[in-house]
C-alpha atoms as a PDB file:
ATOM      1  CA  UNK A   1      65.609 -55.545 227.313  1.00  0.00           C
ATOM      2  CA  UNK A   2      61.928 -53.702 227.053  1.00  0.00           C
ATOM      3  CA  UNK A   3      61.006 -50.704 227.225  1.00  0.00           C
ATOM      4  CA  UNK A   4      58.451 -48.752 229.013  1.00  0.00           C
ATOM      5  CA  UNK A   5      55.691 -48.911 226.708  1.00  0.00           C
ATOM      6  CA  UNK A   6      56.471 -52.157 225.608  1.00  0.00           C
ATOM      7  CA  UNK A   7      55.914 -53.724 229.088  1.00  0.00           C
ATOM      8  CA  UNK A   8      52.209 -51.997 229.300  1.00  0.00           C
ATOM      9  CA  UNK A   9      51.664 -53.620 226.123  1.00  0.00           C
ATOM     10  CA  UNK A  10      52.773 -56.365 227.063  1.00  0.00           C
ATOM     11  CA  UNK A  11      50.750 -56.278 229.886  1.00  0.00           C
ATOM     12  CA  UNK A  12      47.815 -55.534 228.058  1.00  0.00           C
ATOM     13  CA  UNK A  13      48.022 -58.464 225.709  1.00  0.00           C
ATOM     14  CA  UNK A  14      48.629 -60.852 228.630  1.00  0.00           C
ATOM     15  CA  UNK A  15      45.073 -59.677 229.692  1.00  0.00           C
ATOM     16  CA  UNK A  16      43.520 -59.731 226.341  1.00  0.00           C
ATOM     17  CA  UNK A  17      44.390 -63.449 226.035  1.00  0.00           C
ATOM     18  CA  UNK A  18      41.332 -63.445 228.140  1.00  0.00           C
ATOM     19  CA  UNK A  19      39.646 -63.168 224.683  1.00  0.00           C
ATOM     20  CA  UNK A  20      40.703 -66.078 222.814  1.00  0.00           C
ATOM     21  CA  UNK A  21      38.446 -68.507 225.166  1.00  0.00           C
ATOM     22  CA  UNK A  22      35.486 -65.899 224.724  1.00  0.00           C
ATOM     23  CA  UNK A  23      34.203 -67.502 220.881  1.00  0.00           C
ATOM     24  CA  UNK A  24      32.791 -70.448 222.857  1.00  0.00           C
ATOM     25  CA  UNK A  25      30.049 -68.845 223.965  1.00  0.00           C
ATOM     26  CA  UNK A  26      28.217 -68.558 220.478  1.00  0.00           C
ATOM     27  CA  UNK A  27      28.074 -72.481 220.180  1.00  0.00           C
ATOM     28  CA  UNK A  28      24.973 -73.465 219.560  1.00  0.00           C
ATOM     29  CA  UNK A  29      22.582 -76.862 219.666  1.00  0.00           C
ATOM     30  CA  UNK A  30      24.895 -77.713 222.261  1.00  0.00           C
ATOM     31  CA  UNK A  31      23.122 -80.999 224.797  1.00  0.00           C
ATOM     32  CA  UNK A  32      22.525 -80.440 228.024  1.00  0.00           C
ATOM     33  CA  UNK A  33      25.070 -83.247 228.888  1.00  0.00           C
ATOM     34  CA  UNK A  34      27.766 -81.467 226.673  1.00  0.00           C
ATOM     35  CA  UNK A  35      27.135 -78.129 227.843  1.00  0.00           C
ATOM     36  CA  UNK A  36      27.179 -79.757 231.545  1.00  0.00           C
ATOM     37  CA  UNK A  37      29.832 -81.386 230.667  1.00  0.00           C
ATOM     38  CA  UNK A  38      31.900 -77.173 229.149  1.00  0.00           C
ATOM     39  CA  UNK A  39      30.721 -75.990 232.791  1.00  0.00           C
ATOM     40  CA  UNK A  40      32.449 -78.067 234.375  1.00  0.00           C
ATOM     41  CA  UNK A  41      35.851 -77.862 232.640  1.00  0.00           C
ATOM     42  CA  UNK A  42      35.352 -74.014 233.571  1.00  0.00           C
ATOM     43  CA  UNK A  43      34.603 -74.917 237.448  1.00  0.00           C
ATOM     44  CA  UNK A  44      38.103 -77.092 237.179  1.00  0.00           C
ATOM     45  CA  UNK A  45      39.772 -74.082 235.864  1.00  0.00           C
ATOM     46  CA  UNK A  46      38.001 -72.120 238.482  1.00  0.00           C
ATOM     47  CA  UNK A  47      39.072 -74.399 241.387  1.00  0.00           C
ATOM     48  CA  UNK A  48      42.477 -74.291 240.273  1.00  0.00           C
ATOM     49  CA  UNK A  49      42.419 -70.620 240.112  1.00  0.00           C
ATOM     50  CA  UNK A  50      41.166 -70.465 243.902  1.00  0.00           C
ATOM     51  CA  UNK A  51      43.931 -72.821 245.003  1.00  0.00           C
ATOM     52  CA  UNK A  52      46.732 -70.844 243.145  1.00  0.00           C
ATOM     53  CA  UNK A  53      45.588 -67.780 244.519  1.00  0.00           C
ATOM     54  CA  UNK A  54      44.865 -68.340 248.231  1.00  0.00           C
ATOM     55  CA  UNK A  55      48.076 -70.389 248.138  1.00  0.00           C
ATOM     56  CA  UNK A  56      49.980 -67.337 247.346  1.00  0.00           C
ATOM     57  CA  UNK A  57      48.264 -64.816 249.612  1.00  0.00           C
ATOM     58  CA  UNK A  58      48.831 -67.474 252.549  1.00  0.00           C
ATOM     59  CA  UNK A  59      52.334 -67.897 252.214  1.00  0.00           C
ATOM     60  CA  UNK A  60      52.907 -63.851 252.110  1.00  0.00           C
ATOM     61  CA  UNK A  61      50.746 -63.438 255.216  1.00  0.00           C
ATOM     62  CA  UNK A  62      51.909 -66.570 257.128  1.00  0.00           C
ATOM     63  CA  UNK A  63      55.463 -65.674 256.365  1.00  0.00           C
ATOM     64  CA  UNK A  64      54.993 -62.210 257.787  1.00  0.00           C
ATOM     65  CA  UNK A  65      53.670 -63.859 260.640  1.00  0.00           C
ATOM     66  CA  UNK A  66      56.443 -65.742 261.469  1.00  0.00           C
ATOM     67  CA  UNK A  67      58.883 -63.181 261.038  1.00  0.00           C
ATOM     68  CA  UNK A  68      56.680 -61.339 263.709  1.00  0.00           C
ATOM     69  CA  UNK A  69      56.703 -64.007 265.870  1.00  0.00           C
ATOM     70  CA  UNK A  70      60.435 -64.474 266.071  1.00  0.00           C
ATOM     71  CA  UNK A  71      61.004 -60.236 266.085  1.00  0.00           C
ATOM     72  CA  UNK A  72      62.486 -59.424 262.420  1.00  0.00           C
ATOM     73  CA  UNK A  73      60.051 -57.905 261.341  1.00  0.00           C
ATOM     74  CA  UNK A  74      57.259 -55.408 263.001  1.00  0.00           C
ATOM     75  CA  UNK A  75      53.850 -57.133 264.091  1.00  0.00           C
ATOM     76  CA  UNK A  76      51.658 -54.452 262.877  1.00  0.00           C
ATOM     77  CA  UNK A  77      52.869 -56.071 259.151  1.00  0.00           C
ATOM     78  CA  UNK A  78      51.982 -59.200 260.180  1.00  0.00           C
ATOM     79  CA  UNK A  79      48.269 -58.270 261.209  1.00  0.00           C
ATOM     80  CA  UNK A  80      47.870 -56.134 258.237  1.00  0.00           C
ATOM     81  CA  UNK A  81      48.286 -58.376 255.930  1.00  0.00           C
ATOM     82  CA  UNK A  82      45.928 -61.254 258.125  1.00  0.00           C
ATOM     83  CA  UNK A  83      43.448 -58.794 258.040  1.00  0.00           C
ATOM     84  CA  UNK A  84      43.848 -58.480 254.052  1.00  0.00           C
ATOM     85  CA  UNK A  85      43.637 -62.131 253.634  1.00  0.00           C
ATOM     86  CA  UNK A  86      39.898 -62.461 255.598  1.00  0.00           C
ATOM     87  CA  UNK A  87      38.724 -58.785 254.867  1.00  0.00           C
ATOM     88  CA  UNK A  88      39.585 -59.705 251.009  1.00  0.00           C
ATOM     89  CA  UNK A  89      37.579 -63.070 251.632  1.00  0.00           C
ATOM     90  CA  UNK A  90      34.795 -61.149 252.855  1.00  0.00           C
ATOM     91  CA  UNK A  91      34.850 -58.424 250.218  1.00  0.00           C
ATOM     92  CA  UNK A  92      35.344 -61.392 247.503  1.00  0.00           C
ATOM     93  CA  UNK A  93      32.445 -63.560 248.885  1.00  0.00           C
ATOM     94  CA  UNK A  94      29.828 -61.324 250.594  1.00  0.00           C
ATOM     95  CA  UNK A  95      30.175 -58.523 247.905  1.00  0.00           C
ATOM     96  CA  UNK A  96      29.164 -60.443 245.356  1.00  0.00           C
ATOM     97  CA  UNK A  97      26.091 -61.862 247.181  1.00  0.00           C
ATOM     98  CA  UNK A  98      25.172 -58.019 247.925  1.00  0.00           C
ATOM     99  CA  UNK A  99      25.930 -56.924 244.232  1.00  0.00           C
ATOM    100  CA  UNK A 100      23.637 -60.106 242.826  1.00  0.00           C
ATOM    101  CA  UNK A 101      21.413 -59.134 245.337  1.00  0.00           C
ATOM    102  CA  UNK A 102      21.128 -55.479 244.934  1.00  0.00           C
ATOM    103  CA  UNK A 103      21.979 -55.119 240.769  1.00  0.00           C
ATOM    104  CA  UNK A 104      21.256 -58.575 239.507  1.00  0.00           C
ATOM    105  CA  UNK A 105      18.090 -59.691 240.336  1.00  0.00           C
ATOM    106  CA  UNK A 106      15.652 -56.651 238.736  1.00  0.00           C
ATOM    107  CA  UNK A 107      16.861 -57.740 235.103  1.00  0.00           C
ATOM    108  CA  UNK A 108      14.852 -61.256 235.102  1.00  0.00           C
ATOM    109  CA  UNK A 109      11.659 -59.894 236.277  1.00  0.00           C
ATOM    110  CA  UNK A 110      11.750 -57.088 233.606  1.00  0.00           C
ATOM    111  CA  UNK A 111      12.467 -59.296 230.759  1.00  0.00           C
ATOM    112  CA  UNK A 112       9.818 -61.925 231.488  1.00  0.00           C
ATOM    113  CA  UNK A 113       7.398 -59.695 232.267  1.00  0.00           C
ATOM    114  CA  UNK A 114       6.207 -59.132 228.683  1.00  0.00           C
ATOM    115  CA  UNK A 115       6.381 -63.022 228.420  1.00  0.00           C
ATOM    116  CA  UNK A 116       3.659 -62.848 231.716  1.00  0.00           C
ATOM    117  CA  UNK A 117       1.272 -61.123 230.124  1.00  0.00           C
ATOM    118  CA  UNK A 118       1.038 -62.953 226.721  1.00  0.00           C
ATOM    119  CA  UNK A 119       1.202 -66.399 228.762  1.00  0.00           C
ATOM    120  CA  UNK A 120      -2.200 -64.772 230.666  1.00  0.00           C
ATOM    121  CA  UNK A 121      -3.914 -64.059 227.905  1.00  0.00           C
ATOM    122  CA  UNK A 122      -3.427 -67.336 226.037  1.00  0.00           C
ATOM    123  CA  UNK A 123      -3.064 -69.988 228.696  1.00  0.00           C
ATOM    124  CA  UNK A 124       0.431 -70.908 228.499  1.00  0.00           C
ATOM    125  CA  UNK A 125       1.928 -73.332 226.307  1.00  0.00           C
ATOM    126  CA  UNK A 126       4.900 -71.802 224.364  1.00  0.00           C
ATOM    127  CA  UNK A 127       5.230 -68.946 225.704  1.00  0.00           C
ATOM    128  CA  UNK A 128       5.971 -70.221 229.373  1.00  0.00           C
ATOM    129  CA  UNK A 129       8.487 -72.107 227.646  1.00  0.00           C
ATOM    130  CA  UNK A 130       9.729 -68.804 226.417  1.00  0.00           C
ATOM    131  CA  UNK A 131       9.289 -67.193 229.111  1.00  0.00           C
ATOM    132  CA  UNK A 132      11.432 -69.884 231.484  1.00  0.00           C
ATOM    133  CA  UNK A 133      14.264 -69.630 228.047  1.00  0.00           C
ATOM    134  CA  UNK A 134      14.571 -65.979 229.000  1.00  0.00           C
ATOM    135  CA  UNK A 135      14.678 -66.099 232.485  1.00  0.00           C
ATOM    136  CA  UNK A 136      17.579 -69.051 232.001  1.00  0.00           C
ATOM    137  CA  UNK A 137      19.233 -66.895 229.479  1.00  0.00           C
ATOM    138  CA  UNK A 138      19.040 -64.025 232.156  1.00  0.00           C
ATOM    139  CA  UNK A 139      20.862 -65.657 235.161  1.00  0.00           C
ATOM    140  CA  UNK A 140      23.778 -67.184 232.256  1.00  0.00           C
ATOM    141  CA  UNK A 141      24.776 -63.574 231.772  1.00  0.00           C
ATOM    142  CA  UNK A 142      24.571 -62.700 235.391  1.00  0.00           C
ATOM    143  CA  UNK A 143      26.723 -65.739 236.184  1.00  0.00           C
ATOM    144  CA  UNK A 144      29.236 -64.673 233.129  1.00  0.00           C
ATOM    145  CA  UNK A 145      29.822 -61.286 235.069  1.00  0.00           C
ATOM    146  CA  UNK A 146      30.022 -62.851 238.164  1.00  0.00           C
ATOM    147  CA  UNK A 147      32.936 -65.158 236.923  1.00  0.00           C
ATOM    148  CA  UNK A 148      34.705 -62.369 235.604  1.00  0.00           C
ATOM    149  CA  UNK A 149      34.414 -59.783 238.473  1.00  0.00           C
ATOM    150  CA  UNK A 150      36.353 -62.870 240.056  1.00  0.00           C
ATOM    151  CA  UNK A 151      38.670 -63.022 237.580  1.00  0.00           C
ATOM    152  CA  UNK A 152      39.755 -59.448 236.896  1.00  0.00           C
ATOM    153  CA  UNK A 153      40.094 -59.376 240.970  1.00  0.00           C
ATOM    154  CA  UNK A 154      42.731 -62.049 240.126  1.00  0.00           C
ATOM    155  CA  UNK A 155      44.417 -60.573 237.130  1.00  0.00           C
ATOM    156  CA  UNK A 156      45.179 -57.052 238.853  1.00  0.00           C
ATOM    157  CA  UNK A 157      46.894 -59.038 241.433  1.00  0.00           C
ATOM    158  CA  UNK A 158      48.826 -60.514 238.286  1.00  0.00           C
ATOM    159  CA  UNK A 159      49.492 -57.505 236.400  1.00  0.00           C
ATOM    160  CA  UNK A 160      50.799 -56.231 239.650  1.00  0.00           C
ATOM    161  CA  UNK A 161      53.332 -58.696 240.193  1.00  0.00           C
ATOM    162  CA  UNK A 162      54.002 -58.130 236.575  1.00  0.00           C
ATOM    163  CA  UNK A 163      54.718 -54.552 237.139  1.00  0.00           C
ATOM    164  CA  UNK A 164      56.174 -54.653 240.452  1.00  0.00           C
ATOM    165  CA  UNK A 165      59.310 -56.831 238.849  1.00  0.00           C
ATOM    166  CA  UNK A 166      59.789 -54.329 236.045  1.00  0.00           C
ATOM    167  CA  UNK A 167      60.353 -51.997 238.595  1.00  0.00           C
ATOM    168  CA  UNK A 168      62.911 -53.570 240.446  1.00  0.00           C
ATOM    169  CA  UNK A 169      64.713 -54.298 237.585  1.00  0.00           C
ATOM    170  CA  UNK A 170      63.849 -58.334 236.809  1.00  0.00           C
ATOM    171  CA  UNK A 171      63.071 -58.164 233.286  1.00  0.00           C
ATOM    172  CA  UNK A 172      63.588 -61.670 232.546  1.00  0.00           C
ATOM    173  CA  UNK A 173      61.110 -62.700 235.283  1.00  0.00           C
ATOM    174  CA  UNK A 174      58.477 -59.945 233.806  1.00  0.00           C
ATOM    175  CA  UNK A 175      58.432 -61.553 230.721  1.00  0.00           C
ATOM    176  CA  UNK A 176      58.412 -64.819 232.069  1.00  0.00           C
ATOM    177  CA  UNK A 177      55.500 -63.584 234.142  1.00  0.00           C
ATOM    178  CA  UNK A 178      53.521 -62.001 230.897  1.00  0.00           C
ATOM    179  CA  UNK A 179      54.108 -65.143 229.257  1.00  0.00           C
ATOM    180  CA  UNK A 180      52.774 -67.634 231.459  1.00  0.00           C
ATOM    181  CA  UNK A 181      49.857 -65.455 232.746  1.00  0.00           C
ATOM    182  CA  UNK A 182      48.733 -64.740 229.268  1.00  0.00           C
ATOM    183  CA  UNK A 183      48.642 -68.499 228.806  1.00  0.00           C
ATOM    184  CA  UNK A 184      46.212 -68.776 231.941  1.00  0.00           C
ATOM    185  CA  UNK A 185      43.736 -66.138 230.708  1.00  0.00           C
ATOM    186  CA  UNK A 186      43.244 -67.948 227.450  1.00  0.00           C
ATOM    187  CA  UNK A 187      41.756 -70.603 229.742  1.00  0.00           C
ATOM    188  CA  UNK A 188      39.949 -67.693 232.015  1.00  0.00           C
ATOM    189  CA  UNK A 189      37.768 -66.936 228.760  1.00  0.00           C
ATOM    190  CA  UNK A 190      36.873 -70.207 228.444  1.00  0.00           C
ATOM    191  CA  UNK A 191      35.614 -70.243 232.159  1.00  0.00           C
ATOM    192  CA  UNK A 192      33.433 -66.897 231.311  1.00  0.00           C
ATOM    193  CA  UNK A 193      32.142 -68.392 227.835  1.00  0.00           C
ATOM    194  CA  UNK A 194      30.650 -72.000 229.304  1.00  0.00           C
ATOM    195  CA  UNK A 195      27.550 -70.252 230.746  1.00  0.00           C
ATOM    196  CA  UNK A 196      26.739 -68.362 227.376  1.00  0.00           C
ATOM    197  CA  UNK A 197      26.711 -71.591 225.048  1.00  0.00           C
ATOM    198  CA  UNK A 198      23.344 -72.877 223.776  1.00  0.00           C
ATOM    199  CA  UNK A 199      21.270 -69.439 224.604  1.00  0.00           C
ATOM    200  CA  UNK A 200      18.344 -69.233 222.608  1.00  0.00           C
ATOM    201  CA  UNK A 201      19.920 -65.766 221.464  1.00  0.00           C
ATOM    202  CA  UNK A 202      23.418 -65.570 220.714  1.00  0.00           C
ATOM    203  CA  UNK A 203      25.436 -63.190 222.979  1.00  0.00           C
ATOM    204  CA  UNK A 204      26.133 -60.062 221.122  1.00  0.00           C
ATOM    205  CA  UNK A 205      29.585 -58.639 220.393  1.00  0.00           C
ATOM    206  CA  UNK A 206      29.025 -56.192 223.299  1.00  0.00           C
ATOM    207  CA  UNK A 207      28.209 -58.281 225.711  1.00  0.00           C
ATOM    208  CA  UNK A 208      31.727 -60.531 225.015  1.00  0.00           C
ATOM    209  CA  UNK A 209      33.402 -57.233 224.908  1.00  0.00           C
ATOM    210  CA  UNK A 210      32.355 -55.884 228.483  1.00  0.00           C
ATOM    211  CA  UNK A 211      33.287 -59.106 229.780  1.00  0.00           C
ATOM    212  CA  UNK A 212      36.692 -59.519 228.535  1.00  0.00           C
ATOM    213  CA  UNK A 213      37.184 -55.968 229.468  1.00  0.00           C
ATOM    214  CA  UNK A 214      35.833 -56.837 233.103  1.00  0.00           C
ATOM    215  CA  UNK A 215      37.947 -60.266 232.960  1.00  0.00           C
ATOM    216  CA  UNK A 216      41.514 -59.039 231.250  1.00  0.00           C
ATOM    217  CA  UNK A 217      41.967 -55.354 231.589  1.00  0.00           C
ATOM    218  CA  UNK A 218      42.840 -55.492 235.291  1.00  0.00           C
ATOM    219  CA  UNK A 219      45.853 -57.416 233.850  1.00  0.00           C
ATOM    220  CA  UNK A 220      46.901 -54.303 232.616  1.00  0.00           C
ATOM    221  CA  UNK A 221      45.590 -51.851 235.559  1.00  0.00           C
ATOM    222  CA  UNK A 222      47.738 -54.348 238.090  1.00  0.00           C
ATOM    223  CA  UNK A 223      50.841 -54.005 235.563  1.00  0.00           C
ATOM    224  CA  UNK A 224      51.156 -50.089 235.460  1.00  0.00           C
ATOM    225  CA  UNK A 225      50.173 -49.752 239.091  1.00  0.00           C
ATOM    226  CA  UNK A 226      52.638 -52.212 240.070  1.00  0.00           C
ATOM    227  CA  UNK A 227      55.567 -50.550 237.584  1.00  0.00           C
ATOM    228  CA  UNK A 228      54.280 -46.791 239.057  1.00  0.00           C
ATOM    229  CA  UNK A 229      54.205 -46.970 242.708  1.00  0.00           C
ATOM    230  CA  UNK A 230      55.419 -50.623 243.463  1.00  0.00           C
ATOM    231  CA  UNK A 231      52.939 -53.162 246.152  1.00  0.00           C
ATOM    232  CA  UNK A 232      52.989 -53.831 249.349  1.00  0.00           C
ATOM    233  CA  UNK A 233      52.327 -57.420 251.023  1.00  0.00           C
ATOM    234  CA  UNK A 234      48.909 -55.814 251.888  1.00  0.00           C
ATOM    235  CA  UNK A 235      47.663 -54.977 248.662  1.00  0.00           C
ATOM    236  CA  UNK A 236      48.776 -57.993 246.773  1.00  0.00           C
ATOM    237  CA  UNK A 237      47.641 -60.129 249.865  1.00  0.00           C
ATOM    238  CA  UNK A 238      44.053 -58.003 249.453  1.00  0.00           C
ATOM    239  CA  UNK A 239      43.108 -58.632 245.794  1.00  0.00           C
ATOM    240  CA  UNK A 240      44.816 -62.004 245.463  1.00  0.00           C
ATOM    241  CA  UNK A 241      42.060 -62.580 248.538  1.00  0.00           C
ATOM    242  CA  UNK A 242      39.079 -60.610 247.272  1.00  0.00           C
ATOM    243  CA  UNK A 243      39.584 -62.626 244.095  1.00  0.00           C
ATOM    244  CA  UNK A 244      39.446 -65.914 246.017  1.00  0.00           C
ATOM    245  CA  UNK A 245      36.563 -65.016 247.614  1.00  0.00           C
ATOM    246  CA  UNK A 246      34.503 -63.971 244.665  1.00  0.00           C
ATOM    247  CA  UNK A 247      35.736 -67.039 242.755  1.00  0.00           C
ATOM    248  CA  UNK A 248      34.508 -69.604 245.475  1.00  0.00           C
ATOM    249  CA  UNK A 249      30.857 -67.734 244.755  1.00  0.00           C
ATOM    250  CA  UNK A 250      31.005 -68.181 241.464  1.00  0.00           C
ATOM    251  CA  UNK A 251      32.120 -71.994 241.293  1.00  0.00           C
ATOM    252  CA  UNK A 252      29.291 -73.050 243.809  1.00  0.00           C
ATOM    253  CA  UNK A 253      27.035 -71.065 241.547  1.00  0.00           C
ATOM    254  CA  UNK A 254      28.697 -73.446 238.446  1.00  0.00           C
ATOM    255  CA  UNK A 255      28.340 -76.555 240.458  1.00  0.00           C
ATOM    256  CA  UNK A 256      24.732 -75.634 241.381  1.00  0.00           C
ATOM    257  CA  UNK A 257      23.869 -75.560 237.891  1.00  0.00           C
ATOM    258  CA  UNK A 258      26.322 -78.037 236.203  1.00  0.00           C
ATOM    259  CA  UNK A 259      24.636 -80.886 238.943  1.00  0.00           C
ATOM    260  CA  UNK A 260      20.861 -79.768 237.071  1.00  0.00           C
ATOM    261  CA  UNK A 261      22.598 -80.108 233.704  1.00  0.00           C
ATOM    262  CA  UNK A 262      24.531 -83.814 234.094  1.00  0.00           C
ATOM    263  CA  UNK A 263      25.352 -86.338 236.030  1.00  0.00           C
ATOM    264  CA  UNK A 264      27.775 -86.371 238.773  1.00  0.00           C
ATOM    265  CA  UNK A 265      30.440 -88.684 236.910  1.00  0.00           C
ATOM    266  CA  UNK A 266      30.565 -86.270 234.101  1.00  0.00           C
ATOM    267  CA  UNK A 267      30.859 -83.357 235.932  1.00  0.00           C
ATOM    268  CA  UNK A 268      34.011 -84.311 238.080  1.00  0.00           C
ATOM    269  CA  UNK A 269      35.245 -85.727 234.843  1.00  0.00           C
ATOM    270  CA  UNK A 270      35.090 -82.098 233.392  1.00  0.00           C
ATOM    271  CA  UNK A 271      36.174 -80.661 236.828  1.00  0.00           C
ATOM    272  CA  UNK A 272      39.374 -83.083 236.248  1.00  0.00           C
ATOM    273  CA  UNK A 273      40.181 -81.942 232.750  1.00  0.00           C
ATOM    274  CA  UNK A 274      39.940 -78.191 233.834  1.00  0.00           C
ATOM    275  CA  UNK A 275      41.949 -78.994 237.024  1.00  0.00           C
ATOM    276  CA  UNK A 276      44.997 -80.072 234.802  1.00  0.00           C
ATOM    277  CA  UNK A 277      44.293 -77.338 232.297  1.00  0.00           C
ATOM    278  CA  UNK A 278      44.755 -75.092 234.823  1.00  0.00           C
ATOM    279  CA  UNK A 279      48.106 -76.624 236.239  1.00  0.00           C
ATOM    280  CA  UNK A 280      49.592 -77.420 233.554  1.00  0.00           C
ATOM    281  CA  UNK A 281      49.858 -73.726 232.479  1.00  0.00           C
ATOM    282  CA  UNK A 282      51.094 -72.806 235.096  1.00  0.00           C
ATOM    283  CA  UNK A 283      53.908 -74.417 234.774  1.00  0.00           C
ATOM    284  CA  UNK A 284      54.929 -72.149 231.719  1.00  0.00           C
ATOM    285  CA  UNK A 285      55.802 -69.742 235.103  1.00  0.00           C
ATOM    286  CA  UNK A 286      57.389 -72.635 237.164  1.00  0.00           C
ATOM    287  CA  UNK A 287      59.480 -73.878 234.387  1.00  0.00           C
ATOM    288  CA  UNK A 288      60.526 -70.181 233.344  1.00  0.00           C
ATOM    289  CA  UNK A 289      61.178 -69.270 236.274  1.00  0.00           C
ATOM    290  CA  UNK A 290      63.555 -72.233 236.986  1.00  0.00           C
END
């Protein structure tokens, strides 16, 4: 039996997991084939994550459908929680295009702009290779966020399932829950890290900090909002969605640059390892919850 605070820390630590995949990103002299070859574990991992979470926010909605359909249950459920599944899709995809779009794309221009003007005044050469380094360096930290907006979206919809079984009084399950999620987010980190290795500066402590923040502490958001005032089909249905969406960005985004960095055969090699990374821990939950 747990307590209280120990669930939230509990909760907390099955977040901060999220942490123990972040060290990858300080590698260094890493190919372009290997480094190809780390994206596209993450975009397995990533895939994997989009299946397990659209899988779950189908069968909620779908169920309330039928039981709509054959009059057990009310119909304005039912549409509710459709309308979570494609407005969360919509919030998940299309927000992050306008958030790139409106917040992302000021940061290259200002950093290469010093590069501009010594490139002008001396004809090129090394510093347009500089120049292009930043500018690549740039769009891996944008790309880092982006992956884990995506996957704090996901972990709040965790942490709430985590909290939501406290409070009805399945302990075992919450545990078996904090468990096997904190196992996933190990893997999560790795899926933020893969853009950041081989950057001609190192990503500073800060940086890794904001984004396992951004990445893990919805883990524990989800688990004391779930343990306060319980969830609804809707909610869970709307960020287990929202993160789906904003996870499908971010893995075309991967793809886009893992096919520049690789060939094809590696790549789906790498999108087969993180595949079965990605199930495999999840059955800590399947097999714990048997």
């Amino acid at each position: 039996m747990i307590d209280y605070p120990q669930l939230l820390l509990l909760g907390a630590i099955a977040g901060f997991t999220i942490f123990l995949g972040l060290p990858l990103a300080v590698l260094q002299n890493v190919s372009s084939r290997k480094k190809g070859f780390l994206n596209a574990i993450a975009i397995g991992i990533l895939v994997f994550l989009i299946i397990d979470v659209f899988s779950h926010a189908w069968d909620t909605a779908s169920s309330a459908a039928r039981d709509a359909y054959v009059g057990t249950t009310p119909v304005s459920g039912a549409v509710l929680d459709l309308l979570a599944v494609f407005g969360g899709i919509a919030i998940g995809l299309l927000g992050l295009v306008f958030y790139e779009a409106k917040y992302m794309t000021r940061v290259a221009p200002a950093i290469a702009q010093p590069q501009q003007t010594v490139e002008s005044s001396s004809g090129g050469g090394p510093q347009a290779l500089l120049q292009t380094q930043l500018i690549e360096n740039v769009n891996a930290y944008k790309l880092a966020m982006m992956i884990a907006i995506g996957i704090g979206a996901h972990n709040f919809s965790e942490g709430l399932a985590i909290g939501q079984s406290y409070a009805q009084g399945s302990i075992g399950l919450a545990l078996i829950l904090i468990i096997g999620f904190g196992a996933h987010n190990a893997t999560e980190g790795f899926g933020i890290a893969s853009p950041l290795t081989n950057l001609v500066k190192r990503p500073s402590s800060r940086f890794l900090a904001t984004v396992g923040l951004v990445g893990g502490g919805p883990t524990f958001l989800g688990t004391l909002a779930g343990s306060l005032v319980g969830v609804s089909d809707f909610t869970y249905v709307l960020f287990l969605s929202i993160a789906g969406g904003a996870l499908v960005y971010v893995s075309m985004l991967m793809y886009n640059s893992g096919r520049r960095q690789t060939t094809n055969r590696v790549l789906m090699i790498g999108i087969f390892v993180g595949l079965c990374a990605g199930f495999l821990t999840d059955l800590i939950v399947t097999l714990g919850g048997a």
